[in-house]
Every structure is written in C-alpha cells, then in structure tokens.
C-alpha atoms as a PDB file:
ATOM      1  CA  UNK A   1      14.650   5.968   2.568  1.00  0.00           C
ATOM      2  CA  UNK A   2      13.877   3.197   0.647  1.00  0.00           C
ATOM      3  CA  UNK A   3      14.119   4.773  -3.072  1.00  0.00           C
ATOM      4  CA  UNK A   4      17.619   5.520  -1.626  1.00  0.00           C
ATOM      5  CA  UNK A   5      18.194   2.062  -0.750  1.00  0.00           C
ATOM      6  CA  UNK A   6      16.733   0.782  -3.497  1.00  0.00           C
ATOM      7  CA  UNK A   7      18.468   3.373  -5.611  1.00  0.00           C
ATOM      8  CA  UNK A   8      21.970   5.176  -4.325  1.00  0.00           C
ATOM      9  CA  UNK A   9      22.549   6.742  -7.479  1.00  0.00           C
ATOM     10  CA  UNK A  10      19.291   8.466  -7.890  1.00  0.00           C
ATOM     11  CA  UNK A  11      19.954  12.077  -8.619  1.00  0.00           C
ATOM     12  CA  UNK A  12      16.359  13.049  -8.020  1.00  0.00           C
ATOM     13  CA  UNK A  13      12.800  12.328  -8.856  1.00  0.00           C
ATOM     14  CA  UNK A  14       8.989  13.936  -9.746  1.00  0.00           C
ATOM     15  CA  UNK A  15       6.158  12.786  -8.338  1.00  0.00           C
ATOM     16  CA  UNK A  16       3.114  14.026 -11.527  1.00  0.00           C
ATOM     17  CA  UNK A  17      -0.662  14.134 -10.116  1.00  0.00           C
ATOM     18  CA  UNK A  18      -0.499  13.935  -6.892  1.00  0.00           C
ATOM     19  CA  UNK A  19      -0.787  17.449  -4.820  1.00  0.00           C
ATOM     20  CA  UNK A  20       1.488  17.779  -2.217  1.00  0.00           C
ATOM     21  CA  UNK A  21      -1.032  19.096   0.696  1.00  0.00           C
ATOM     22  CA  UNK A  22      -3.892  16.316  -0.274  1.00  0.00           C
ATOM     23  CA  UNK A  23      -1.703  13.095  -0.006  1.00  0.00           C
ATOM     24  CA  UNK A  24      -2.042  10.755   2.887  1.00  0.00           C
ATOM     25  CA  UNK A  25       0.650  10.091   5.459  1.00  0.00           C
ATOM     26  CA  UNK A  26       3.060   7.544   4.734  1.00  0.00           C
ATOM     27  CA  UNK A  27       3.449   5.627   8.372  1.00  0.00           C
ATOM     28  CA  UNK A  28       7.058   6.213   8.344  1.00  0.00           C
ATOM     29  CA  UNK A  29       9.348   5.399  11.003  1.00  0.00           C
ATOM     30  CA  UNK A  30      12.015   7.992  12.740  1.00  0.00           C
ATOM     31  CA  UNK A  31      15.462   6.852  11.168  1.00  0.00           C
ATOM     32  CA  UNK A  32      15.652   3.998   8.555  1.00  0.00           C
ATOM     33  CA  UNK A  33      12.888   1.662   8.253  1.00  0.00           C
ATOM     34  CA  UNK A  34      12.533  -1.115   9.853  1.00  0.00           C
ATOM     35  CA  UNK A  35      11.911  -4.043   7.139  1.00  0.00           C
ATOM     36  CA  UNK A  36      10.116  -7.410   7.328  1.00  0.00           C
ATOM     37  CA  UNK A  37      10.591 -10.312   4.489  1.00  0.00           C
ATOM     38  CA  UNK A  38       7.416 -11.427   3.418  1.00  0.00           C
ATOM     39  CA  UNK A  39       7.418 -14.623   1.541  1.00  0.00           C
ATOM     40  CA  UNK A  40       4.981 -15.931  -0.756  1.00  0.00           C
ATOM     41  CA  UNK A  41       4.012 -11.819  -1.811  1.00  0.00           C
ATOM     42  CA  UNK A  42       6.005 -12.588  -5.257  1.00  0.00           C
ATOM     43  CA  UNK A  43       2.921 -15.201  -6.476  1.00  0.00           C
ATOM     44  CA  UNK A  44       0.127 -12.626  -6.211  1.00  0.00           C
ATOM     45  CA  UNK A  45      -0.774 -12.316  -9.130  1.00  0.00           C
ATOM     46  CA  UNK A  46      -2.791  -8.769 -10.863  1.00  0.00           C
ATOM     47  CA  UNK A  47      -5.645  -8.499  -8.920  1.00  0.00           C
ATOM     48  CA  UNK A  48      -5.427 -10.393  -5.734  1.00  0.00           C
ATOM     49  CA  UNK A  49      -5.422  -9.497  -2.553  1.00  0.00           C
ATOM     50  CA  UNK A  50      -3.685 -10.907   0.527  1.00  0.00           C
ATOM     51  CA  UNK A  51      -4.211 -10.072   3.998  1.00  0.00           C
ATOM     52  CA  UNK A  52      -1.562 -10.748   6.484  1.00  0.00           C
ATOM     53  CA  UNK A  53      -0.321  -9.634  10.060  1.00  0.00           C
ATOM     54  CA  UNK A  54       3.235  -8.312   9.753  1.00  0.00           C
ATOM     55  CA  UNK A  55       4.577  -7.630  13.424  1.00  0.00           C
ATOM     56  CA  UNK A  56       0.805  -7.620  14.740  1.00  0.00           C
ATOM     57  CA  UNK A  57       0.257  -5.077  11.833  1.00  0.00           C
ATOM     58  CA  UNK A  58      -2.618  -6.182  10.127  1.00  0.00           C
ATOM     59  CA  UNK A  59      -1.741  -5.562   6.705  1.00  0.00           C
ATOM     60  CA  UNK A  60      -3.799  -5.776   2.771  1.00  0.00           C
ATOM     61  CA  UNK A  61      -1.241  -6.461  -0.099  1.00  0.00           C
ATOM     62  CA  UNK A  62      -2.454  -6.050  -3.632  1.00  0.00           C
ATOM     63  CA  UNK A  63      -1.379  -6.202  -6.733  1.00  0.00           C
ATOM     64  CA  UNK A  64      -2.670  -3.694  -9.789  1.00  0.00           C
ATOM     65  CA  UNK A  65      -1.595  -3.183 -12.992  1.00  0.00           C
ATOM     66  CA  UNK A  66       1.776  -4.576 -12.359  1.00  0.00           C
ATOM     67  CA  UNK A  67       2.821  -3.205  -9.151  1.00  0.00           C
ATOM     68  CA  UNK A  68       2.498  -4.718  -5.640  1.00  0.00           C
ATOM     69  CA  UNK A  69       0.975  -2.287  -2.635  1.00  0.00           C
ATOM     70  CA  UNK A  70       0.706  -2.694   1.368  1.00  0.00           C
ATOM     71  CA  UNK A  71      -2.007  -0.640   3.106  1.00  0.00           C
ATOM     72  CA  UNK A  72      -3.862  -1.372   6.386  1.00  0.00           C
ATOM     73  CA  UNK A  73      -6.473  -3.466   6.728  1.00  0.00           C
ATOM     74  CA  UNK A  74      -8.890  -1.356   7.740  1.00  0.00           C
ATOM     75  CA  UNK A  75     -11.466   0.822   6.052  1.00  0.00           C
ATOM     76  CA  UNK A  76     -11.082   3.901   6.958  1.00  0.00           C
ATOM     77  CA  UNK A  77     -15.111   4.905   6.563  1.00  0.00           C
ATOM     78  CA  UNK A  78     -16.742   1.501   8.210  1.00  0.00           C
ATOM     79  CA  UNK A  79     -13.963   0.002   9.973  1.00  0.00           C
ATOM     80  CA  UNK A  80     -14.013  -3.128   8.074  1.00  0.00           C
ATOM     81  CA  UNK A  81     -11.517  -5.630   6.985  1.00  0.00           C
ATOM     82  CA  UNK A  82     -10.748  -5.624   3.135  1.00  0.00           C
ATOM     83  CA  UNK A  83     -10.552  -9.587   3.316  1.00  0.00           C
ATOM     84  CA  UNK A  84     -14.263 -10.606   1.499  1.00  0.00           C
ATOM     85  CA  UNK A  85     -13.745  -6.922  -0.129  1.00  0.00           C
ATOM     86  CA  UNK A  86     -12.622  -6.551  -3.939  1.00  0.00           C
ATOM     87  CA  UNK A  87     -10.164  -5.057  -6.302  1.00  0.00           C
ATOM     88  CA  UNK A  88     -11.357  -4.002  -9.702  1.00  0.00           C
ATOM     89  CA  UNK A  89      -8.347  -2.950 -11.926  1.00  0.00           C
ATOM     90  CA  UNK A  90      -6.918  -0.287  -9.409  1.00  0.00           C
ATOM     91  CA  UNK A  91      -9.508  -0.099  -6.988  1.00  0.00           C
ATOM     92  CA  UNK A  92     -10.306  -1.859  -4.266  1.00  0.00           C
ATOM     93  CA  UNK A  93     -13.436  -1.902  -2.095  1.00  0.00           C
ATOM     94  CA  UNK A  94     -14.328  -3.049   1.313  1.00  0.00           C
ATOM     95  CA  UNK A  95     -17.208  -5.241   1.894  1.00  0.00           C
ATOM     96  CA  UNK A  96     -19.619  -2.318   2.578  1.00  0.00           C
ATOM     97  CA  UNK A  97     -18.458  -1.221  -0.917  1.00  0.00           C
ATOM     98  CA  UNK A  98     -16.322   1.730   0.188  1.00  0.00           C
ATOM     99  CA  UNK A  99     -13.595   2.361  -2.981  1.00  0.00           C
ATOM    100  CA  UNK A 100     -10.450   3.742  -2.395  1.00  0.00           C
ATOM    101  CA  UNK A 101      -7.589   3.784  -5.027  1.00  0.00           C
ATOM    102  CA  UNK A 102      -4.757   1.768  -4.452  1.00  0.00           C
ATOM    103  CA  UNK A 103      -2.531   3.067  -6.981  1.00  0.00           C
ATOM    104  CA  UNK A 104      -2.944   6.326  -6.151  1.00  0.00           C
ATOM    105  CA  UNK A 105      -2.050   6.498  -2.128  1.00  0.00           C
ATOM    106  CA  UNK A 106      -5.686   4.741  -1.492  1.00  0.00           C
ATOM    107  CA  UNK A 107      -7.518   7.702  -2.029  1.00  0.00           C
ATOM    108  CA  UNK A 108     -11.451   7.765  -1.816  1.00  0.00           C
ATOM    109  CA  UNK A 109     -12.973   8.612  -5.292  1.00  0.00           C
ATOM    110  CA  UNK A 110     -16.186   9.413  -3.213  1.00  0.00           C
ATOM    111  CA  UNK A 111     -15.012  11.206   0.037  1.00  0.00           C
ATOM    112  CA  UNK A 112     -11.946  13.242  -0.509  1.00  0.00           C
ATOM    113  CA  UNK A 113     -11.359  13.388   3.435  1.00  0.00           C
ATOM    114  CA  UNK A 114     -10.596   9.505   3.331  1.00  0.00           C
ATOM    115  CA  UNK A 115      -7.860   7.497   2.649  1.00  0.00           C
ATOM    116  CA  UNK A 116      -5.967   4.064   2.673  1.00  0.00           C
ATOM    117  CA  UNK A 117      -3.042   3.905   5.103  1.00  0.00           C
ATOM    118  CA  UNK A 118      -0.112   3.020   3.216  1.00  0.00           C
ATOM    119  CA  UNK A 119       2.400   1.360   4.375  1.00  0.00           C
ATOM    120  CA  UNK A 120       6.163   1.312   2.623  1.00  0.00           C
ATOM    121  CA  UNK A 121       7.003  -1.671   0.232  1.00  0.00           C
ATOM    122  CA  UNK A 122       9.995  -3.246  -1.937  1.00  0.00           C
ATOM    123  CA  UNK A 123       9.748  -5.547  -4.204  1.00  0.00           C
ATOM    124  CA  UNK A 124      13.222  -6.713  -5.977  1.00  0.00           C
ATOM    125  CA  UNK A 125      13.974  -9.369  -7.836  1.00  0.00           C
ATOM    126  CA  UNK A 126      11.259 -11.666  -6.366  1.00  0.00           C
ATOM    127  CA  UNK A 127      11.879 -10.378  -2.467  1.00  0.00           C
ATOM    128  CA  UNK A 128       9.158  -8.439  -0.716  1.00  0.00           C
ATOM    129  CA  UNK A 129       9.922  -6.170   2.441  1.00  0.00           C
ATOM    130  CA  UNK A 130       7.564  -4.424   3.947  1.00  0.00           C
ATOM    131  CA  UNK A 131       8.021  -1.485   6.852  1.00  0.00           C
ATOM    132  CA  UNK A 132       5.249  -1.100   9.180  1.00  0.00           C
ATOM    133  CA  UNK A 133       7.452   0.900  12.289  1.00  0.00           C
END
C-alpha cells in the first residue's frame, strides 16, 4: 500500500536478495495503513538512532546509508531496548550486543531464526509517516 501511494504509476517492481519464505513479517494492517506524522525524523542524520512511542508503539528509527528505517524496540533475543545499543554502518546492536541488519528486514547475521520487527515508513520530501496498525 504505501509504494502505491507513494507511487500510482508504478507498473511493477523486484525485490533482488531477499528469499521470499525467509523474510520477516511486515506488521501490516487489514485495509490501508493507518499513518502517523513524525516530526523531527528528517534531522537524523546517517547513523543515529531515535527511539520514540508512536501510538504507545514503542518504536527505533535509524538511519543507514541514506535511508531512514522504523523497527520495534525490542530485541528480539534478550528483550532489550535498542536505546544505549549501536548502529555500525547497517547494523545495529542491542546493548547485550545482539546484531541484526537494518537494511536488510533486521535480520540476525548470527541466528537466522531472529529478526527485527519492521514497521512501514515514508519519507517524502522532508515528511516522515510511519504505520504501526
């Protein structure tokens, strides 16, 4: 839904390196999404990090190599909050020092059975909108 919105015209896309059966779960709502402004997200600059609740989501934003990404802020292997965690070029650990790849669907380089939860971002022309229902 939103590369539709984003794009009408879009005759069709491919998606190179990812396998279709291995990817994580987009949390995508039933029916269009529902999106939230974000202000401020435009700033962050190539590796930060910003943590924020977005309708009592609690959410990590990041920005790698160019591109800004939502996931939850949650670890998926210890639970913990990404806030005091880092991002190194693309990948971005949790305190505990868990690594998961941001820029490809947060998968773990260490544990193929875990992943980031991403969450479903724009970012045009300096607005950020984030879905998390």
């Amino acid at each position: 839904n939103a590369i539709e919105e984003a794009c009408p015209d879009l005759a069709g896309f491919e998606v190179e390196g990812v396998a279709l059966l291995d990817a994580p779960k987009m949390h995508l709502p039933a029916g269009a999404p529902q999106w939230t402004v974000i202000e401020g997200l435009g700033e962050v600059q190539d590796g930060d990090m910003c943590s924020l609740d977005v309708a009592s989501v609690p959410v990590m934003f990041c920005r790698a190599r160019g591109i800004l990404y939502a996931y939850r802020n949650r670890c998926p292997a210890c639970a913990s909050t990404f806030d005091r965690g880092t991002l190194a070029t693309t990948t971005l650990a949790c305190p505990a020092g868990h690594r998961f790849d941001v820029q490809h669907a947060g998968r773990c380089p260490d544990d193929a059975g875990l992943h980031l939860d991403p969450f479903p971002l724009l970012d045009l022309n300096g607005t950020v909108k984030v879905s998390v229902r």
